[in-house]
Protein backbone atom coordinates (compact mmCIF):
# COMPACT_ATOMS: atom_id res chain seq x y z
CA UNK A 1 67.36 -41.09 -35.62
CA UNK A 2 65.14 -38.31 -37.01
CA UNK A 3 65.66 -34.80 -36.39
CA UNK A 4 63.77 -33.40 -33.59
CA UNK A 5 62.13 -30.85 -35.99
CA UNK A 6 60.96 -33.97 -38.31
CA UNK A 7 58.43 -34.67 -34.63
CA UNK A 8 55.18 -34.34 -34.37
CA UNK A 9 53.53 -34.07 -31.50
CA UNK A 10 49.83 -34.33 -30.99
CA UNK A 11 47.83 -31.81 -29.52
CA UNK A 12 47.33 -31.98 -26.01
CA UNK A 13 43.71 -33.14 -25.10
CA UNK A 14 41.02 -31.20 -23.11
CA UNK A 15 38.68 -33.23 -21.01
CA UNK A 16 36.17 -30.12 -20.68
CA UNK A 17 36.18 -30.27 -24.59
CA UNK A 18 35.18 -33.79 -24.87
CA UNK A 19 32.75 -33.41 -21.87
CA UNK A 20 31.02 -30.76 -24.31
CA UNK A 21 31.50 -32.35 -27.57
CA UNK A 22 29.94 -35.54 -25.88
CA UNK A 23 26.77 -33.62 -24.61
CA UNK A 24 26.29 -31.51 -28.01
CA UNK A 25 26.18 -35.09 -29.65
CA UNK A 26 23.56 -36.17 -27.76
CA UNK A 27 21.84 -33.61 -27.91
CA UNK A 28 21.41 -31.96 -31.60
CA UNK A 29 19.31 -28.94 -32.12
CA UNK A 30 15.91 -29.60 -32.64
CA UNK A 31 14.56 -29.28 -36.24
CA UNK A 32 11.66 -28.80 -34.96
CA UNK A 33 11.81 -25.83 -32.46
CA UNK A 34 10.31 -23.07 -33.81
CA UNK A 35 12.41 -20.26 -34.92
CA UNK A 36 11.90 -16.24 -35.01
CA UNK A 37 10.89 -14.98 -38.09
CA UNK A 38 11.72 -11.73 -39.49
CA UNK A 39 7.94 -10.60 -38.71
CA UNK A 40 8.26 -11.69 -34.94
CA UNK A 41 11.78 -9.91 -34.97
CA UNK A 42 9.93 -6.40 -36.19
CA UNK A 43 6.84 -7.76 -33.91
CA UNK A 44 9.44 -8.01 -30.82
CA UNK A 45 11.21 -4.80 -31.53
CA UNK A 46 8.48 -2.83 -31.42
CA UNK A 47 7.14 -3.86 -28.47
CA UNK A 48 10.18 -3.09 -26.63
CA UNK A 49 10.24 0.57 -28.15
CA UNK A 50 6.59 0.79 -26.97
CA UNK A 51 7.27 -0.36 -22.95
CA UNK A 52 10.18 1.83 -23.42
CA UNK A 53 8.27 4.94 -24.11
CA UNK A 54 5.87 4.10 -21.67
CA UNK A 55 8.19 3.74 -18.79
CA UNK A 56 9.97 6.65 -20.25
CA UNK A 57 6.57 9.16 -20.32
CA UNK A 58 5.62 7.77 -16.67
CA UNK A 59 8.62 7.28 -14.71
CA UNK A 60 8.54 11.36 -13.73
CA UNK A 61 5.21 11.42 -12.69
CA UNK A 62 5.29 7.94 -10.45
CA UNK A 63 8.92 8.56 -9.14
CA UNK A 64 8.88 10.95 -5.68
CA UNK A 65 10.48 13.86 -6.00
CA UNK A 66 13.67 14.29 -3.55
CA UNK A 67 12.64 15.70 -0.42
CA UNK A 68 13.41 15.59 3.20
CA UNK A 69 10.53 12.87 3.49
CA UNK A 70 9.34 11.73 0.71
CA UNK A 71 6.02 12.12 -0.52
CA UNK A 72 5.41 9.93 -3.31
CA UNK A 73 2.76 11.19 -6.42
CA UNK A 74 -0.61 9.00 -4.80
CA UNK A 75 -3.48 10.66 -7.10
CA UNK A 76 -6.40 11.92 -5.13
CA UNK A 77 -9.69 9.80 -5.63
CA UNK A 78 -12.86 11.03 -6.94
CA UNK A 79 -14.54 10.40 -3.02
CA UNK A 80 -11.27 12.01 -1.41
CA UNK A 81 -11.80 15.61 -3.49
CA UNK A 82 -15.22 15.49 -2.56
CA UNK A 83 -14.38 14.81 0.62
CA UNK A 84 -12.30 17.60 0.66
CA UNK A 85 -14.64 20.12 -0.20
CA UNK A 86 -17.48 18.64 1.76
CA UNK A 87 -15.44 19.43 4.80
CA UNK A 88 -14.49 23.20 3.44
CA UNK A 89 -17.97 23.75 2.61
CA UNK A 90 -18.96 27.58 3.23
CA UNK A 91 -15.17 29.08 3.10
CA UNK A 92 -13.41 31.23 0.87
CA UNK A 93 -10.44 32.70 0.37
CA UNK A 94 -7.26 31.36 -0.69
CA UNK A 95 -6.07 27.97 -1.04
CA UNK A 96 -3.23 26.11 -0.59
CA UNK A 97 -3.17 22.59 -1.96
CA UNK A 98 1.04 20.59 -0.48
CA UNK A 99 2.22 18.26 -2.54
CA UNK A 100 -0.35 18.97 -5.26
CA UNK A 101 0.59 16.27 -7.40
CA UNK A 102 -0.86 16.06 -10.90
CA UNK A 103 -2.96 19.39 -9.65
CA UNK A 104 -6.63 18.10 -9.37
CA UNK A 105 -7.10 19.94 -5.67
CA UNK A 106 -5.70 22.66 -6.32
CA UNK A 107 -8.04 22.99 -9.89
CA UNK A 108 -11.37 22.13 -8.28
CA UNK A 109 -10.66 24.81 -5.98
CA UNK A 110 -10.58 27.38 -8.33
CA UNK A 111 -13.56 25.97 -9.95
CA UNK A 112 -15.54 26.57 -6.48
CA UNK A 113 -14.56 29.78 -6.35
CA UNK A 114 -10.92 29.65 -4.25
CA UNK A 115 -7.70 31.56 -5.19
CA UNK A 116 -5.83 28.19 -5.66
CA UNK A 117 -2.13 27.33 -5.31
CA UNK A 118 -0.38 24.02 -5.36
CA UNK A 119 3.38 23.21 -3.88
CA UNK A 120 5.00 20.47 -5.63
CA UNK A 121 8.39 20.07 -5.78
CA UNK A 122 8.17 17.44 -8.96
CA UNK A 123 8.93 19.42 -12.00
CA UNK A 124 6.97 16.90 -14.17
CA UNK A 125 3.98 17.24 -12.05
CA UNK A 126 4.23 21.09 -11.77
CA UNK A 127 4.36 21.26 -15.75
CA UNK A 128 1.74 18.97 -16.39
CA UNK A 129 -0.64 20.92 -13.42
CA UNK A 130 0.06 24.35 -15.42
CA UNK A 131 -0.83 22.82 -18.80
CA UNK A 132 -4.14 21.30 -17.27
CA UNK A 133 -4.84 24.58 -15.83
CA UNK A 134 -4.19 26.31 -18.81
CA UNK A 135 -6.39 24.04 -20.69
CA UNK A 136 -9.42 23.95 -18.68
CA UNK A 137 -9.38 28.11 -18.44
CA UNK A 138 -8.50 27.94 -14.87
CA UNK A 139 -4.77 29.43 -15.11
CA UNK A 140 -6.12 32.87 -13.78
CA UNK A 141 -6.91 31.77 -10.62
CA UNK A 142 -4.54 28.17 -10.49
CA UNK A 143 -1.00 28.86 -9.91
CA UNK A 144 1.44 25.70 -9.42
CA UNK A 145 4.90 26.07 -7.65
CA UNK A 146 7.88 23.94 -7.85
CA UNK A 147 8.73 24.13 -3.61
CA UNK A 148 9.73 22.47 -0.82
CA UNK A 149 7.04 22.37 1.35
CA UNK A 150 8.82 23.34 4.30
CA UNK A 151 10.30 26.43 2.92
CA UNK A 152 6.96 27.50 2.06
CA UNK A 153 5.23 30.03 4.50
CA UNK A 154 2.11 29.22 4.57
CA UNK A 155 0.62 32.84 7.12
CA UNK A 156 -0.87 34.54 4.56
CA UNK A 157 -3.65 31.13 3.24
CA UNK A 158 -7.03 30.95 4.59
CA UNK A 159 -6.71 26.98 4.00
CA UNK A 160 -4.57 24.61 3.66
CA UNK A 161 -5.44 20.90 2.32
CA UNK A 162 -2.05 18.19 3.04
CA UNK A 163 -2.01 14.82 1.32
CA UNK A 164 1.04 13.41 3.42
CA UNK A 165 2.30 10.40 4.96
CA UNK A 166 2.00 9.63 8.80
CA UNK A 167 6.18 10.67 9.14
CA UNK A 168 5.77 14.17 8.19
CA UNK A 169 2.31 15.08 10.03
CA UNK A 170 3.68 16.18 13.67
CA UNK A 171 6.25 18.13 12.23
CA UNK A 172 3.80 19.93 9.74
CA UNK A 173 1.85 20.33 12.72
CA UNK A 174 4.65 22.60 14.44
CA UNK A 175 4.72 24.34 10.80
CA UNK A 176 1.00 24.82 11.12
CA UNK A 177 1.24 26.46 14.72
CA UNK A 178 3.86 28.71 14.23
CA UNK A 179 2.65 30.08 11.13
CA UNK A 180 -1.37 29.99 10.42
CA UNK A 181 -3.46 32.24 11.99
CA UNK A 182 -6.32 30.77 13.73
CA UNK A 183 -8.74 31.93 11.20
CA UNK A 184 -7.26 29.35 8.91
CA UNK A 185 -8.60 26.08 8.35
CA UNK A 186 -6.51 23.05 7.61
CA UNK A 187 -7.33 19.67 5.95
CA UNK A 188 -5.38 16.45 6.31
CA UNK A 189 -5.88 13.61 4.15
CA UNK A 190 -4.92 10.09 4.68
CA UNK A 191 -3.28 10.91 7.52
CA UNK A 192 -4.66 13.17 10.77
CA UNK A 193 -2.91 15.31 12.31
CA UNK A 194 -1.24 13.57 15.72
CA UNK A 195 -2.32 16.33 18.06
CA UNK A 196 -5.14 18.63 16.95
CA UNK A 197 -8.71 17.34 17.59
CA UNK A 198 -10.67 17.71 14.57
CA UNK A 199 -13.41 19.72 14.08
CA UNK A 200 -15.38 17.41 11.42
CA UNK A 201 -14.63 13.77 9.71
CA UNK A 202 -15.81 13.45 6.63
CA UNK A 203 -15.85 9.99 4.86
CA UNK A 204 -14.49 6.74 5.48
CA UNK A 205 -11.18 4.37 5.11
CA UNK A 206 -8.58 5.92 2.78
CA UNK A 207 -10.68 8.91 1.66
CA UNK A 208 -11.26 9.84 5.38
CA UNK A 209 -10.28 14.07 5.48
CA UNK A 210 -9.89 15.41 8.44
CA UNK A 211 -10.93 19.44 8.85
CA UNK A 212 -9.16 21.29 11.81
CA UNK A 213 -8.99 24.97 12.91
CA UNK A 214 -5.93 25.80 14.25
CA UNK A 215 -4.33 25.21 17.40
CA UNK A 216 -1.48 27.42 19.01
CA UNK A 217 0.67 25.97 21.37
CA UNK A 218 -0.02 27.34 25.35
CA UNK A 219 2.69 29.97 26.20
């Protein structure tokens, strides 16, 4: 009788195993499928780094700023600034662009002769206002500001121009009435506001402005 150490047992079989073993076997890797070479490796690589920047430059500038409702960075058309300052035509005074965005109201006011200002409460988008400013000689009579809108007091503008979304606009509104004098002028874009009747349209679809003069509440 042997010794029980002088045993050998056989390893205890896996189906699972043989279930893959079976399928690799028929199916060996193709000799034909083409493989990466070290050029697309470098080729791939790079292009990754690139998207990467890209996303990494942009994301500030597309992604809204946190605020109580959210106004996400839309730039203004060519038609809608017109638009804008077909409907202003003949004021002066100072200027007050909210949620100024990448700052291209608030610049062509000062170039028509406006004491500009733009709210924005995306650091990015303030930043890259001030350098445009800065670079098209306009930073004497531009001035960005990283605010909330709605701690901004807006009594002492002669206009105000609001790109916002249809949430916000009968709340501004109540902002507008408690704190404009009725000299001011307002302009909504995209949006009207829900209450006020307009004084003058100007343009059509999504570069529609509306111009308003303002309207206090009956007491």
């Amino acid at each position: 009788m042997a010794a029980v150490n002088d045993i050998k047992s056989e390893p205890e079989k896996c189906d699972f195993c043989e279930e893959i073993n079976r399928a690799s076997a028929a199916c060996p890797p193709d000799p034909n499928k083409p493989k990466v070479t070290k050029a697309g490796a470098v080729i791939l690589g790079v292009a990754g780094t690139f998207f990467v920047g890209i996303y990494a430059a942009t994301a500030p500038f597309l992604m809204p700023a946190l605020r109580r409702i959210c106004l996400p960075f839309v730039p203004a058309t060519t038609a809608q600034v017109r638009n804008v300052f077909t409907a202003l035509a003949g004021r002066s005074g100072s200027l007050i662009d909210i949620g100024s965005g990448d700052g291209r109201i608030t610049l062509e006011a000062a170039r028509q002769g406006f004491k500009a200002y733009g709210v924005e409460l995306n650091t990015w988008l303030v930043l890259y206002s001030r350098v445009t400013a800065w670079r098209q000689g306009l930073h004497q009579t531009a001035s960005f500001m990283k605010q909330d809108l709605w701690k901004t007091n807006l009594s002492s503008y002669d206009n105000i121009v609001i790109f916002g979304v249809e949430q916000m606009m009968q709340q501004f509104e109540e902002k507008l009435s408690e704190e404009l004098p009725t000299s001011s002028r307002v302009v909504a874009c995209r949006f009207p506001l829900p209450s006020w009747e307009p004084i003058a349209t100007v343009g059509t679809g999504v570069d529609t402005v509306w111009l308003y003069k303002v309207s206090k509440p009956n007491l």
